[in-house]
C-alpha atoms as a PDB file:
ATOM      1  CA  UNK A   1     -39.115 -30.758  43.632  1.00  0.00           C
ATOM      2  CA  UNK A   2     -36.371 -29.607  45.646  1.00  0.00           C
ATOM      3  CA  UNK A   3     -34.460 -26.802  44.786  1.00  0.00           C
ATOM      4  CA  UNK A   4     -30.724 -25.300  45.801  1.00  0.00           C
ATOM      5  CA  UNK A   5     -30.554 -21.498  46.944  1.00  0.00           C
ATOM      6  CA  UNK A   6     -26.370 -20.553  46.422  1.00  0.00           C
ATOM      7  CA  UNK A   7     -25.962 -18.139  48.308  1.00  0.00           C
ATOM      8  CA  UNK A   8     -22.802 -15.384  49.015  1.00  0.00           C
ATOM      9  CA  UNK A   9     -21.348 -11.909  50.164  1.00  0.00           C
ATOM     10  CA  UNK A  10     -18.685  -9.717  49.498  1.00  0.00           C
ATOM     11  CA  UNK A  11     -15.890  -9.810  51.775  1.00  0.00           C
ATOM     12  CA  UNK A  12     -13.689  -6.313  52.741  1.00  0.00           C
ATOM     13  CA  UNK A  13     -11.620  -8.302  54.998  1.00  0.00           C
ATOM     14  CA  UNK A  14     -10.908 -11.360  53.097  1.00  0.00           C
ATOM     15  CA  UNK A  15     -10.259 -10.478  49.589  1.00  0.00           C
ATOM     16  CA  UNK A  16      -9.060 -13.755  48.484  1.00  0.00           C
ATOM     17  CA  UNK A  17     -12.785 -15.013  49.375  1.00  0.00           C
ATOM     18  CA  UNK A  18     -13.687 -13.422  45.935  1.00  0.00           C
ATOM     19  CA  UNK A  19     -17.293 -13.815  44.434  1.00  0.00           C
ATOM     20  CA  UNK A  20     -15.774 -16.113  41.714  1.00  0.00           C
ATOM     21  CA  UNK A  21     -14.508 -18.587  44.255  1.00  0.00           C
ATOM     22  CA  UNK A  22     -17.653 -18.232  46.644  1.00  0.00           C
ATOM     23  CA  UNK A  23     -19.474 -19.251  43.545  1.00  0.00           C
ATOM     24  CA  UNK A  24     -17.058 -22.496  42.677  1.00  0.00           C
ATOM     25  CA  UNK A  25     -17.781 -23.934  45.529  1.00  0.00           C
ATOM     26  CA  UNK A  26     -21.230 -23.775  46.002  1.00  0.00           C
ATOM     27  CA  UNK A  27     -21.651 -25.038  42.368  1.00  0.00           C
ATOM     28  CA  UNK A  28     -19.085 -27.888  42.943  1.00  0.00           C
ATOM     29  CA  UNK A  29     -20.960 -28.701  46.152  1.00  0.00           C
ATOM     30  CA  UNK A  30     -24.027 -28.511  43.920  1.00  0.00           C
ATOM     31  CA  UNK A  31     -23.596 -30.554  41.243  1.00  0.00           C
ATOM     32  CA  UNK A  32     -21.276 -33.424  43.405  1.00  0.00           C
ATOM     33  CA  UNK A  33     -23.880 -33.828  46.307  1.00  0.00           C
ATOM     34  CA  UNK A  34     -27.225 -32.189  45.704  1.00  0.00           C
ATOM     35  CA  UNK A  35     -28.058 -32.362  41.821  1.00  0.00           C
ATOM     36  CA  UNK A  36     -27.531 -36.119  41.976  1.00  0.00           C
ATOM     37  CA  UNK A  37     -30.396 -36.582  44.228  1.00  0.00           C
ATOM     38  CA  UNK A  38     -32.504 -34.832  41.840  1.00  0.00           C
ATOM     39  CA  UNK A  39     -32.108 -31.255  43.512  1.00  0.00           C
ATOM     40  CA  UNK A  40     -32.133 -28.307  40.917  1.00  0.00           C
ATOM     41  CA  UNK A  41     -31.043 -24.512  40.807  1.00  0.00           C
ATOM     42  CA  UNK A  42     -33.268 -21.878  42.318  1.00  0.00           C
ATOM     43  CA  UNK A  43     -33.352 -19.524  39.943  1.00  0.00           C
ATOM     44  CA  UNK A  44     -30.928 -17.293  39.342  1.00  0.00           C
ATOM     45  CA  UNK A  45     -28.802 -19.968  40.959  1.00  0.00           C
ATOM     46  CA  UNK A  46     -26.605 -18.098  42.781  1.00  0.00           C
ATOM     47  CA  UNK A  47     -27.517 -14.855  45.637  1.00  0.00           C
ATOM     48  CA  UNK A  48     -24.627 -12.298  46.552  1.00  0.00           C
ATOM     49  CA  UNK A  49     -24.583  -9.284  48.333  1.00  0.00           C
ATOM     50  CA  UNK A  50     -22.415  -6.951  47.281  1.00  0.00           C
ATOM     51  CA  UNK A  51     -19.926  -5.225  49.829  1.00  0.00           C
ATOM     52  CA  UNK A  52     -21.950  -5.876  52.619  1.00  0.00           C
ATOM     53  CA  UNK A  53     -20.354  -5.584  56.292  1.00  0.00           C
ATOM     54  CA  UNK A  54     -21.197  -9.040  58.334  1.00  0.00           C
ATOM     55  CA  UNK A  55     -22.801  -6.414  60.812  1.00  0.00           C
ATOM     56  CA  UNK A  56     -25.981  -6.384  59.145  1.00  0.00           C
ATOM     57  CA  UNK A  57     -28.082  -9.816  59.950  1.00  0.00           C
ATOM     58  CA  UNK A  58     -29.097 -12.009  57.186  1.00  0.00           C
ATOM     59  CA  UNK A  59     -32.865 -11.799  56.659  1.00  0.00           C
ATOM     60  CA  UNK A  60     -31.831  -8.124  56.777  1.00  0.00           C
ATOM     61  CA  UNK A  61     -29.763  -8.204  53.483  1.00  0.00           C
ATOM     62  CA  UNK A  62     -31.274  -7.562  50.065  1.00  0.00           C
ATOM     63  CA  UNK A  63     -30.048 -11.252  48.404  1.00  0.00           C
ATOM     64  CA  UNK A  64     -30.316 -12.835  52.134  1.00  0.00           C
ATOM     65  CA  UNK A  65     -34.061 -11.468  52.497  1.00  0.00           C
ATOM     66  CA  UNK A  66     -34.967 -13.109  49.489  1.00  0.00           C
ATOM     67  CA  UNK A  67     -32.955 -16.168  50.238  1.00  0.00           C
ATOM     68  CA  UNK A  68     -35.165 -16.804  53.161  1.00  0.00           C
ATOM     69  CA  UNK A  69     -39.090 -15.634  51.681  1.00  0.00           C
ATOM     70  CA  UNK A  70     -38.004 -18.000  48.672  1.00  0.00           C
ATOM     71  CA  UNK A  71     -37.288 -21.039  50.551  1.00  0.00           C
ATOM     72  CA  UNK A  72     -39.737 -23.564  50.959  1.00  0.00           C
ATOM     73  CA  UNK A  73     -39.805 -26.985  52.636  1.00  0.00           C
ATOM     74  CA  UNK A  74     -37.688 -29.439  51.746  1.00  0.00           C
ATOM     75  CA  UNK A  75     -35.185 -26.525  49.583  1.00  0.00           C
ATOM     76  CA  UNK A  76     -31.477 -26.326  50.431  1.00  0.00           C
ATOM     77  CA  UNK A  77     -29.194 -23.197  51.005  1.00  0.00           C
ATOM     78  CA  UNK A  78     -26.055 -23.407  50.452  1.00  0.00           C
ATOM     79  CA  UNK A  79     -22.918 -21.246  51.345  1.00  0.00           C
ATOM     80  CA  UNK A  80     -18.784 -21.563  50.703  1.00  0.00           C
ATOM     81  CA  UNK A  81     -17.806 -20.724  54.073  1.00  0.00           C
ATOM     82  CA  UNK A  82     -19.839 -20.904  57.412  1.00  0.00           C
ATOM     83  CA  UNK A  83     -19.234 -17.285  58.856  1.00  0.00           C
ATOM     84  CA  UNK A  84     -20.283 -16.057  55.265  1.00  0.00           C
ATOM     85  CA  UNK A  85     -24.129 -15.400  56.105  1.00  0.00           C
ATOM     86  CA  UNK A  86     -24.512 -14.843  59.612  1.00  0.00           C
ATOM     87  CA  UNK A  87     -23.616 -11.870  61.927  1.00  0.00           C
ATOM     88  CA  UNK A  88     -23.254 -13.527  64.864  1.00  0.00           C
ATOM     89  CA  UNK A  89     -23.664 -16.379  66.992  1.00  0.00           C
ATOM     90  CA  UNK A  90     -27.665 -14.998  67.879  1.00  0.00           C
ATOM     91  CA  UNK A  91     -28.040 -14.439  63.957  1.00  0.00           C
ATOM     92  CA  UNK A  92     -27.144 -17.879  62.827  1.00  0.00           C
ATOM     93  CA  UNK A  93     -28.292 -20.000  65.852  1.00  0.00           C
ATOM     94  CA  UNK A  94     -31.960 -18.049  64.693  1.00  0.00           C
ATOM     95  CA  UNK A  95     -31.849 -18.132  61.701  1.00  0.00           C
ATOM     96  CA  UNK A  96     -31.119 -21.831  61.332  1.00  0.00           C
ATOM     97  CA  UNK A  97     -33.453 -22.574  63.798  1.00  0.00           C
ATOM     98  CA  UNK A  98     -36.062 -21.081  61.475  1.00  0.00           C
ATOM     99  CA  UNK A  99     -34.598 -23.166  58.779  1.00  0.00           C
ATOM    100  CA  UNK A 100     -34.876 -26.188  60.571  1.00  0.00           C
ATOM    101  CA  UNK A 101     -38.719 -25.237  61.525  1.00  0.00           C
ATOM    102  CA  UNK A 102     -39.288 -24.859  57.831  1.00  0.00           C
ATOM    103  CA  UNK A 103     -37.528 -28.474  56.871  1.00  0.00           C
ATOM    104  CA  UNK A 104     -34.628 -26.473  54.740  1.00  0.00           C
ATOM    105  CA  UNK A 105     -31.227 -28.176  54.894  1.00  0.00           C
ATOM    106  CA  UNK A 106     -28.538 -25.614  55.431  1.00  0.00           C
ATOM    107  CA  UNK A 107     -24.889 -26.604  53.830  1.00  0.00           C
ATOM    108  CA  UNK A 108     -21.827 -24.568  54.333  1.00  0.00           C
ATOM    109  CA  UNK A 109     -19.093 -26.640  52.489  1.00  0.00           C
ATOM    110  CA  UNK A 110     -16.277 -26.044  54.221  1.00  0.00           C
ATOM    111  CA  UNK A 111     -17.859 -27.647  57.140  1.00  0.00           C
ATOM    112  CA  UNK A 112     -19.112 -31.336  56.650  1.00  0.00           C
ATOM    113  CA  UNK A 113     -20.876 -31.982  59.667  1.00  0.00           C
ATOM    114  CA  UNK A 114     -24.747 -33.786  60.351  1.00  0.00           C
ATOM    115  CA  UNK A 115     -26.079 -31.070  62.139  1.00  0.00           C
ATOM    116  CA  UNK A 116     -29.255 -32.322  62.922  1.00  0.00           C
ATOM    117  CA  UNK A 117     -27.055 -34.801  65.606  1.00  0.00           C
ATOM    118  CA  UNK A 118     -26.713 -33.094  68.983  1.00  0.00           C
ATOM    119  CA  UNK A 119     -22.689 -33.326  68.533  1.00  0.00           C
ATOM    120  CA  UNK A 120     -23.065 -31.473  65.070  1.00  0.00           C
ATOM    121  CA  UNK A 121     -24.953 -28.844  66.489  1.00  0.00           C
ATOM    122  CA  UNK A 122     -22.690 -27.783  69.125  1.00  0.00           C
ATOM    123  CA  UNK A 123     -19.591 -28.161  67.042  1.00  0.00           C
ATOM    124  CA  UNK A 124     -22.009 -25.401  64.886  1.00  0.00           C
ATOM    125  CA  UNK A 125     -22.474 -23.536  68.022  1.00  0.00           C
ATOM    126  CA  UNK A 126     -18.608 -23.522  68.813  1.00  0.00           C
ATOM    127  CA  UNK A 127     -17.179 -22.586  65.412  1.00  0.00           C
ATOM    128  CA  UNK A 128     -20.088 -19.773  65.007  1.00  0.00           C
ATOM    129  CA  UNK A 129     -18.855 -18.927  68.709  1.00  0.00           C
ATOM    130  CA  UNK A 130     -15.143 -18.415  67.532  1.00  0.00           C
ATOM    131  CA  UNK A 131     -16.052 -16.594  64.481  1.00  0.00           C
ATOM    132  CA  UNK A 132     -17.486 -14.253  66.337  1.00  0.00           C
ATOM    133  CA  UNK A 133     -14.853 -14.098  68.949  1.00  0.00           C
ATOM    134  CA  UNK A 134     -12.460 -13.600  65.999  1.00  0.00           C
ATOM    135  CA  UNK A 135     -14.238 -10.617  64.904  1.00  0.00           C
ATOM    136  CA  UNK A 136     -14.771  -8.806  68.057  1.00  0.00           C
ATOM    137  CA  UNK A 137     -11.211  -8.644  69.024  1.00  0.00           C
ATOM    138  CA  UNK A 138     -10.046  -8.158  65.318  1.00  0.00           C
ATOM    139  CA  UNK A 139     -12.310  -4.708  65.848  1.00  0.00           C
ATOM    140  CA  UNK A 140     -11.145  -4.024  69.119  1.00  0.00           C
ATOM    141  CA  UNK A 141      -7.589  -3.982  67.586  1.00  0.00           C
ATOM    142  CA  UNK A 142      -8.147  -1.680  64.735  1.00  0.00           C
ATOM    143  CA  UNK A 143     -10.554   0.601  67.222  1.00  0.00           C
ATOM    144  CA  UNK A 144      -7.363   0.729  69.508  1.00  0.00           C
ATOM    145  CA  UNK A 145      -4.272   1.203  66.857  1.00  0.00           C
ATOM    146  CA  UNK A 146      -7.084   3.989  65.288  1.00  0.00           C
ATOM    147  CA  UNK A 147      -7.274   5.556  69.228  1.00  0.00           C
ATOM    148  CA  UNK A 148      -3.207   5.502  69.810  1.00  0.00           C
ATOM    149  CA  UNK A 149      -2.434   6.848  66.152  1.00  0.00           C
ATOM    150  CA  UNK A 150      -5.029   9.710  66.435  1.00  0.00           C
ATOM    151  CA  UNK A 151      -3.456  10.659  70.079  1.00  0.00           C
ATOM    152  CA  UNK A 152      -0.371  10.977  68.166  1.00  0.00           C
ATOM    153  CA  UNK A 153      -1.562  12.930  65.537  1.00  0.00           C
ATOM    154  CA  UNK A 154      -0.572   9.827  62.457  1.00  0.00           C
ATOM    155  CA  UNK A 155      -2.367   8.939  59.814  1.00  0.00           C
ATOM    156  CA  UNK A 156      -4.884   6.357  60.764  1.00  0.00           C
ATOM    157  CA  UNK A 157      -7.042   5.994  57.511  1.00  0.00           C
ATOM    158  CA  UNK A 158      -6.413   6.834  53.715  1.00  0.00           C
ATOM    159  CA  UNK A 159      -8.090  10.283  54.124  1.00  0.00           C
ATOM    160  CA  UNK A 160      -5.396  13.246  54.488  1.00  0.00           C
ATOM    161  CA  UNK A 161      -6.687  16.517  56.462  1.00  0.00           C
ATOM    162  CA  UNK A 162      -6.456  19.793  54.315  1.00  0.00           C
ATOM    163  CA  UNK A 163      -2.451  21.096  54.131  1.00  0.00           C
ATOM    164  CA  UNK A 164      -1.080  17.833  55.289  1.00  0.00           C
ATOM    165  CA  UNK A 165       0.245  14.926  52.789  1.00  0.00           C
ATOM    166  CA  UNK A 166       0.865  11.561  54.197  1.00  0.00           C
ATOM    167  CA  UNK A 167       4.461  10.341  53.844  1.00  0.00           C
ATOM    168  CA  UNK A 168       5.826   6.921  54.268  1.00  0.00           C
ATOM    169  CA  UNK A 169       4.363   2.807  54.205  1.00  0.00           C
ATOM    170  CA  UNK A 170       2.346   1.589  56.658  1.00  0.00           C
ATOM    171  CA  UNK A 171       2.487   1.152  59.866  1.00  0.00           C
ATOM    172  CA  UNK A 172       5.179   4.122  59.850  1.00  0.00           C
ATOM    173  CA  UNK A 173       3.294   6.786  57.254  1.00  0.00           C
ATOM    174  CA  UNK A 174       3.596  10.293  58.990  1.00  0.00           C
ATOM    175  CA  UNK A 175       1.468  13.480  58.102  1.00  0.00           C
ATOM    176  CA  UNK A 176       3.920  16.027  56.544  1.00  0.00           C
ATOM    177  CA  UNK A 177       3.141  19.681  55.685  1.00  0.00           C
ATOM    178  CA  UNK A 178       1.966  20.290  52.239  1.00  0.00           C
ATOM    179  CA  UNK A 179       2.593  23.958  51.065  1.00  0.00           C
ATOM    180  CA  UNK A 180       1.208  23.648  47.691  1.00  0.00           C
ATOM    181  CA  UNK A 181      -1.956  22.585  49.322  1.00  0.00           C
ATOM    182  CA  UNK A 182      -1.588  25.723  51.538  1.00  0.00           C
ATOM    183  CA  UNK A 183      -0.865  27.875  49.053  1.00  0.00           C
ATOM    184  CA  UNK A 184      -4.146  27.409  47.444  1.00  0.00           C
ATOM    185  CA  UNK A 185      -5.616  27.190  50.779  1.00  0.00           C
ATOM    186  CA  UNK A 186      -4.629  30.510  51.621  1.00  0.00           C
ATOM    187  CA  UNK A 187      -5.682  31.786  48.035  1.00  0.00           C
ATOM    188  CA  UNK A 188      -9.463  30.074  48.046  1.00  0.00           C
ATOM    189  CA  UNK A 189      -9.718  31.938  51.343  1.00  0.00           C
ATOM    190  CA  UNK A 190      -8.869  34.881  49.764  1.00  0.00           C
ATOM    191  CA  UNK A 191     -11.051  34.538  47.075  1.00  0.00           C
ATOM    192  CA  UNK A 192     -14.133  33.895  49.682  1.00  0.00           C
ATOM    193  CA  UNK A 193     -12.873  36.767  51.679  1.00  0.00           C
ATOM    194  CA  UNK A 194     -13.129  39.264  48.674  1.00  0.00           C
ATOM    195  CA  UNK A 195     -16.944  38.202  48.391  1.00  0.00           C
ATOM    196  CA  UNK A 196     -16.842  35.025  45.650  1.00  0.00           C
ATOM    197  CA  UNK A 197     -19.483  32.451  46.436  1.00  0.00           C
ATOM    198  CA  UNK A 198     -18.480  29.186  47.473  1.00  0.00           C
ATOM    199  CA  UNK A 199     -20.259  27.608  44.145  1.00  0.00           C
ATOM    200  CA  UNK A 200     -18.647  30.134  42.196  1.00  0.00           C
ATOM    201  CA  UNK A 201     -14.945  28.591  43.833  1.00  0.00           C
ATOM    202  CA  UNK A 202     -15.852  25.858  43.215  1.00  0.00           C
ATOM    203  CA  UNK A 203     -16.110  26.576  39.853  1.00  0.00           C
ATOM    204  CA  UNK A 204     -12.832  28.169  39.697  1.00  0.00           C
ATOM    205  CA  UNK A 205     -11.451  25.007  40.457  1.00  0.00           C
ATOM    206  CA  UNK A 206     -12.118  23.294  37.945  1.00  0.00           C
ATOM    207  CA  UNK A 207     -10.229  24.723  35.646  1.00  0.00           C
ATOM    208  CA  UNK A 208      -7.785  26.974  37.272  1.00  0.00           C
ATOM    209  CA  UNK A 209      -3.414  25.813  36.821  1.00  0.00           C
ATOM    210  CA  UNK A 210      -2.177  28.496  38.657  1.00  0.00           C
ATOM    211  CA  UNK A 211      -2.224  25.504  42.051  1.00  0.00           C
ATOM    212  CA  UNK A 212      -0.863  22.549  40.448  1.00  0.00           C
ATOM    213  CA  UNK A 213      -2.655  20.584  43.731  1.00  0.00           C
ATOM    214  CA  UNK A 214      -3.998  17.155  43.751  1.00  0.00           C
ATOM    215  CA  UNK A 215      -6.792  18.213  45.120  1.00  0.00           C
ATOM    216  CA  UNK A 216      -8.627  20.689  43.177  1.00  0.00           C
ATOM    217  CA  UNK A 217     -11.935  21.042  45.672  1.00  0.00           C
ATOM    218  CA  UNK A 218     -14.540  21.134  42.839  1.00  0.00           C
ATOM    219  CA  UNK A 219     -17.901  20.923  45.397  1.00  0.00           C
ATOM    220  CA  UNK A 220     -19.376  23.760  47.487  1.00  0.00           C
ATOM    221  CA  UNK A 221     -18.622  21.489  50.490  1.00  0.00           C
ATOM    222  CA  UNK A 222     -14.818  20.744  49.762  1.00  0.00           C
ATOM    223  CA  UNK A 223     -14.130  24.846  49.783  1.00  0.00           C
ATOM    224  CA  UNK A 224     -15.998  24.739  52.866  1.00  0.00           C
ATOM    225  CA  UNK A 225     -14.161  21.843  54.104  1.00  0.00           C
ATOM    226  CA  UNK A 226     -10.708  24.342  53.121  1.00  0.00           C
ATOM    227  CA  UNK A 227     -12.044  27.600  54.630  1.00  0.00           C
ATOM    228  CA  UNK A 228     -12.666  26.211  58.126  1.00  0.00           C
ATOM    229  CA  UNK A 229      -9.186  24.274  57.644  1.00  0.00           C
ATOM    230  CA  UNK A 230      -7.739  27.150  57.075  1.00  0.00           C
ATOM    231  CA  UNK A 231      -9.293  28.938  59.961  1.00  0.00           C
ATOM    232  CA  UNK A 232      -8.391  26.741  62.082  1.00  0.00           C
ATOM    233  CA  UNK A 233      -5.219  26.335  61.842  1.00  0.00           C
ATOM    234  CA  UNK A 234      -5.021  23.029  59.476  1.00  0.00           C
ATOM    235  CA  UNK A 235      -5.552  20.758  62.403  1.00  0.00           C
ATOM    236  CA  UNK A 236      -5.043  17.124  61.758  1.00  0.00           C
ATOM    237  CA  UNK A 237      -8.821  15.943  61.260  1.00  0.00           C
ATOM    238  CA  UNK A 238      -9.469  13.926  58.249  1.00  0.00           C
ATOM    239  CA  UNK A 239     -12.474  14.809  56.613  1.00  0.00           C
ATOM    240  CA  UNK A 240     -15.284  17.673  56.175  1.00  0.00           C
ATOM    241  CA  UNK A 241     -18.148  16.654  58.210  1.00  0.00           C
ATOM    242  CA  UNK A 242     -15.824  15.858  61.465  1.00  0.00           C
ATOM    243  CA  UNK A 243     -13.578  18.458  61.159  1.00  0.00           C
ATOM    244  CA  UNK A 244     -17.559  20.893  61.136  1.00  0.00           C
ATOM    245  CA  UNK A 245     -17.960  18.636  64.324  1.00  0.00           C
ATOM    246  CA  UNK A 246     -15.295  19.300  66.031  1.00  0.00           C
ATOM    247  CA  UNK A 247     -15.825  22.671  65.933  1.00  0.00           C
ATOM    248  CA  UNK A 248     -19.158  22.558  66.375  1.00  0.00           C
ATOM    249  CA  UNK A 249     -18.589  20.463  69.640  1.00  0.00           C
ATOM    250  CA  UNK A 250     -15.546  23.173  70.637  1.00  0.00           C
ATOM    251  CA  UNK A 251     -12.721  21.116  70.549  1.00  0.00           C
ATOM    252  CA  UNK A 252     -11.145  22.967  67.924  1.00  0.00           C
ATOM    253  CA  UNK A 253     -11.814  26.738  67.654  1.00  0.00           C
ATOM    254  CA  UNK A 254     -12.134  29.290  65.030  1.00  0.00           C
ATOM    255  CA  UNK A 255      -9.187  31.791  64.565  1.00  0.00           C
END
């Protein structure tokens, strides 16, 4: 017998494209074309990778990789949207071809076209085509805004850098200086300075009010992150393993 894979991912970039509604219609599609031919659910019925980037190919997700050793000839798989399981143009033109070697029907419902015509396959090669022209530029927009906002010295993520708060709505947020984040800057340095472990700092932070700061630094590697900060002049690098980078690869130095 015949059985229906449902299959879905997590979407960062389209949050309306919520698991709920990637579920609706695959079921819809289920019950309105499939079940009356006497198709029936693979168990679970339904496959969904959490928060997974489309980066990563689809036999090489944890759901997707059992999607595809589960199927068996004559089996359907199912999806809400087409770009939803495949990376890229390579990904999906392989992956259904190994569908297609195995007799498994592939279904996106949002596009209800016979692809085993020659006209159905290359309208399936030119949508996969601008899907993944779509996301290529997309990421060559965001690397570029990241590229002219760092130049600038803007905030280009959520992350603030140590003594800096982030004023303002995006696209116009600006890094302000934060002296109550200073202040206990300059007093965990102190504290380090007079021969108190980074642990036991780290301690201190948790329940210390004399620095009413939102960030308290409660981990060996957040007082590290403030020390070298500090030393360096609170340059604007977001973050404790790039700011160790940077001075590790001398484009900041220590004071």
């Amino acid at each position: 017998m015949s059985r229906a894979f449902l299959y879905g991912r997590h979407s960062t970039d389209k949050q309306e494209l919520t698991e709920d509604v990637q579920r609706d219609l695959c079921m819809r599609y289920f019950k309105q074309e499939l079940e009356p031919d006497g198709v029936t659910l693979a168990p679970p019925g339904w496959f969904y990778d959490e928060a997974l980037t489309s980066a990563i190919m689809f036999g090489e997700r944890e759901q997707g990789r059992i999607v595809l050793a589960s199927l068996q000839p004559g089996d359907h798989l199912v999806v809400a949207k087409w770009h939803r399981p495949f990376r890229s143009v390579r990904d999906g033109e392989n992956t259904l071809h190994q569908l297609s070697l195995r007799n498994v029907q592939f279904h996106a419902v949002d596009f209800p076209i016979d692809t085993t015509k020659a006209h159905g396959r290359f309208v399936r090669r030119v949508t996969m085509a601008a899907d993944q022209l779509w996301r290529e530029v997309s990421q060559e927009s965001v690397r570029e805004t990241i590229a002219y906002r760092k130049s600038l010295g803007l905030p280009f993520s959520r992350g603030v850098p140590i003594g800096w708060k982030a004023v303002g709505r995006r696209p116009r947020r600006v890094f302000k200086v934060d002296m109550q984040e200073r202040a206990l800057a300059d007093h965990i340095c102190r504290l380090y300075a007079g021969g108190m472990s980074m642990e036991a700092i780290a301690l201190w932070g948790y329940s210390q009010t004399q620095f009413p700061n939102k960030r308290q630094f409660k981990s060996r590697e957040a007082v590290k992150w403030v020390i070298n900060a500090h030393s360096t002049g609170f340059p604007k690098i977001t973050g404790y393993k790039t700011l160790r980078r940077a001075i590790k690869l001398g484009q900041i130095g220590l004071c």
